[in-house]
C-alpha atoms as a PDB file:
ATOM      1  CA  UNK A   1      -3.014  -5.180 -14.789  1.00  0.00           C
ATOM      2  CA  UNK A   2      -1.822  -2.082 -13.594  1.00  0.00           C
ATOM      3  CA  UNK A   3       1.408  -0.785 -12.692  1.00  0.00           C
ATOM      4  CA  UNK A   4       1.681   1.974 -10.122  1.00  0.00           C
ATOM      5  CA  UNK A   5       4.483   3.142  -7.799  1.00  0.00           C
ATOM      6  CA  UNK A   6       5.556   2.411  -4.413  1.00  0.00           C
ATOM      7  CA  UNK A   7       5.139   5.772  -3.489  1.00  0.00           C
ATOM      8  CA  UNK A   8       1.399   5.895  -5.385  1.00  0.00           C
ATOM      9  CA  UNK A   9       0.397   3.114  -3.282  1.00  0.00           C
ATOM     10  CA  UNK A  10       1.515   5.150   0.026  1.00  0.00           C
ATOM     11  CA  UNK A  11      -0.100   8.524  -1.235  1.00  0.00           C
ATOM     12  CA  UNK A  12      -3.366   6.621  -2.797  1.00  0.00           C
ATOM     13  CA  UNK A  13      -3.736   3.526  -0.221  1.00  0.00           C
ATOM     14  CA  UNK A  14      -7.562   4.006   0.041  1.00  0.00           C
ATOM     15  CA  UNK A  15      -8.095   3.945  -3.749  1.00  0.00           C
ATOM     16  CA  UNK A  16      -5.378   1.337  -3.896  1.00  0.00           C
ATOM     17  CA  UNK A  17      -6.964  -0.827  -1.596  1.00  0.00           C
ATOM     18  CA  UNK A  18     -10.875  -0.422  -2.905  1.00  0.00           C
ATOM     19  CA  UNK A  19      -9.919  -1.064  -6.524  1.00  0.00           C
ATOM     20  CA  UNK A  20      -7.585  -4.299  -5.039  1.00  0.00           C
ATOM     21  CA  UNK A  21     -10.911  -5.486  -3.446  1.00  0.00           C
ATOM     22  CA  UNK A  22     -13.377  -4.440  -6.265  1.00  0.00           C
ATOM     23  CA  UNK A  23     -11.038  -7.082  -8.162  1.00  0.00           C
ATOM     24  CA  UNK A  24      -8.172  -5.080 -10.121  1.00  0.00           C
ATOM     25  CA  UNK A  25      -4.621  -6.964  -9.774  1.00  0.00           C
ATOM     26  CA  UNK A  26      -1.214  -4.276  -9.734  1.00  0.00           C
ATOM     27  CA  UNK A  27       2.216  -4.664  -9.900  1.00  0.00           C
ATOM     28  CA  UNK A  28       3.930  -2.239  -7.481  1.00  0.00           C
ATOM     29  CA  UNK A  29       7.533  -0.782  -7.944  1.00  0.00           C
ATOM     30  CA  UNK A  30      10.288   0.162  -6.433  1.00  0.00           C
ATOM     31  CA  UNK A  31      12.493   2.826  -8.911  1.00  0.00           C
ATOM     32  CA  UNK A  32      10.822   1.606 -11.785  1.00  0.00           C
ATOM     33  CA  UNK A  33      11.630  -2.530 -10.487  1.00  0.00           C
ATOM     34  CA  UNK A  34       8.442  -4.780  -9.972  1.00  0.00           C
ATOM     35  CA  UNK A  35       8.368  -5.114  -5.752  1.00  0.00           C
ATOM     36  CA  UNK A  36       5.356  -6.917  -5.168  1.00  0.00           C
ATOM     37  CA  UNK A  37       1.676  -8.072  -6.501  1.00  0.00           C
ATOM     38  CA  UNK A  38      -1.025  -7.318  -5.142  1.00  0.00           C
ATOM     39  CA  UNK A  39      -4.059  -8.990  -5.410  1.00  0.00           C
ATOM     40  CA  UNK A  40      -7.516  -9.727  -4.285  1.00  0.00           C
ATOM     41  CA  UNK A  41      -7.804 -12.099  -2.087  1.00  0.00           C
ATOM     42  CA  UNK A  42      -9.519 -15.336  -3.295  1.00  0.00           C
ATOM     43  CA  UNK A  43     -12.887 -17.297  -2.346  1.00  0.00           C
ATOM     44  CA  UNK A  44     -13.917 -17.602   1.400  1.00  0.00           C
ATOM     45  CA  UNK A  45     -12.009 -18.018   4.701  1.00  0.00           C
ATOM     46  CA  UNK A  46     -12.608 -22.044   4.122  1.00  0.00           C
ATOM     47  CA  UNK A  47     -11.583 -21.812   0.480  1.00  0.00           C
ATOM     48  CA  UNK A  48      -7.954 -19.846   1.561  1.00  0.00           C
ATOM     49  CA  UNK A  49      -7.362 -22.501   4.481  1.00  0.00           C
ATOM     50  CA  UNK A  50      -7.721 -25.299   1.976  1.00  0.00           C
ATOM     51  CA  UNK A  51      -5.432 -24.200  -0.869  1.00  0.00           C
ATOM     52  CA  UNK A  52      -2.766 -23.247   2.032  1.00  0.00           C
ATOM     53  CA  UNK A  53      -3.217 -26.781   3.513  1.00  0.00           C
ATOM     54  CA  UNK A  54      -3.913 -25.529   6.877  1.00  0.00           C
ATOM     55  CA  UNK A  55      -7.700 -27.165   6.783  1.00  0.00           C
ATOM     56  CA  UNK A  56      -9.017 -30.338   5.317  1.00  0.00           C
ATOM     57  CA  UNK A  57     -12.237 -30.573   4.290  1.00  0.00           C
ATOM     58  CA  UNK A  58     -14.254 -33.739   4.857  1.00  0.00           C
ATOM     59  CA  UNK A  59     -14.238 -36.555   2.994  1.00  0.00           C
ATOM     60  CA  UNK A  60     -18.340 -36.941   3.601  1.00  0.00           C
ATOM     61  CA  UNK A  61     -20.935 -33.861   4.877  1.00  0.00           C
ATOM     62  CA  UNK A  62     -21.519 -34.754   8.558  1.00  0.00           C
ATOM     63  CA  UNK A  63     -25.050 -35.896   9.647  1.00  0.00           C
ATOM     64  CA  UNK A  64     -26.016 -35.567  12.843  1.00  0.00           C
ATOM     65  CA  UNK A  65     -26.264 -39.023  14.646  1.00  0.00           C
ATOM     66  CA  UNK A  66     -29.027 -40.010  17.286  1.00  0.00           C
ATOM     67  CA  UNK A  67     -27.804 -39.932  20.734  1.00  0.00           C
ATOM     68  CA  UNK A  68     -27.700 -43.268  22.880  1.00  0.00           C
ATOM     69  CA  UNK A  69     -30.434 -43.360  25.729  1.00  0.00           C
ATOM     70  CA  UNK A  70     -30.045 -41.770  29.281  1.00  0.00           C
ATOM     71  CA  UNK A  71     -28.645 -44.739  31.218  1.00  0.00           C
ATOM     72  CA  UNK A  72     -30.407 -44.490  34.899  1.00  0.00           C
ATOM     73  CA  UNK A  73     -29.212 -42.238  37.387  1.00  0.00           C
ATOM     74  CA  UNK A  74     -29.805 -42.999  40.873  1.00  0.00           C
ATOM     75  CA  UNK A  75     -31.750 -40.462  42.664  1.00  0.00           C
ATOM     76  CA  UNK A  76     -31.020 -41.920  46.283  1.00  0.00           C
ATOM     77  CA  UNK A  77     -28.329 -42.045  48.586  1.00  0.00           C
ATOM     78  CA  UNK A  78     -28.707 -46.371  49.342  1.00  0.00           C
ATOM     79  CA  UNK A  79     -28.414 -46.595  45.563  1.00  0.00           C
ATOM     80  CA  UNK A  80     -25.208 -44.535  45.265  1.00  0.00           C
ATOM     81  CA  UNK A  81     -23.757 -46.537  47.978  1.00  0.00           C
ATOM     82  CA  UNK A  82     -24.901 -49.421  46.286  1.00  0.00           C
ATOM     83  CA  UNK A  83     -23.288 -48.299  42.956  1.00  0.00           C
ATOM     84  CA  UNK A  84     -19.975 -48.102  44.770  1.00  0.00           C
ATOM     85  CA  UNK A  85     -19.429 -51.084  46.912  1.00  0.00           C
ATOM     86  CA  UNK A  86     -17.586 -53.717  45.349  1.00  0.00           C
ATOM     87  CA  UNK A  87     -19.575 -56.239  43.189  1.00  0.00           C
ATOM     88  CA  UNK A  88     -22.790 -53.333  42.797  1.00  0.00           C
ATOM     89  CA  UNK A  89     -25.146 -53.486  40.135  1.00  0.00           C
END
């Protein structure tokens, strides 16, 4: 792991930032005290959202289920009415 400066990360963010992504961990300081870490950032969108406990995954893969038949729509105005009185089909 490398160490670099707080003010190497400000003058060489671009490098910084590819070698951070091509994998390489670094510790950064502040006068010669650790700051922060900086890392890459692990797995997939899915992967982060699960290990912060902000998603959770399915407990089985979801199948697509066969929709129910049309039920009959009435195409005239007597069966409407019909449909609404009190007691209708």
């Amino acid at each position: 792991m490398r160490t670099i400066s707080q003010r190497d990360l400000r003058n060489n963010s671009g490098e910084v930032h590819r070698a951070v992504a091509a994998g390489e961990s670094m510790d950064i300081t502040n006068h010669g005290q650790p700051a922060a870490l900086l890392t890459p950032v692990p797995g997939t969108v899915r992967e982060r959202l699960i290990a912060a406990g902000r998603l959770v995954p399915a407990k089985k893969a979801f199948g697509a289920t066969p929709l129910p038949p049309p039920s009959p729509i009435p195409t005239g105005m007597d069966e409407l009415l019909e449909l609404d009185r009190p007691g209708g089909r």
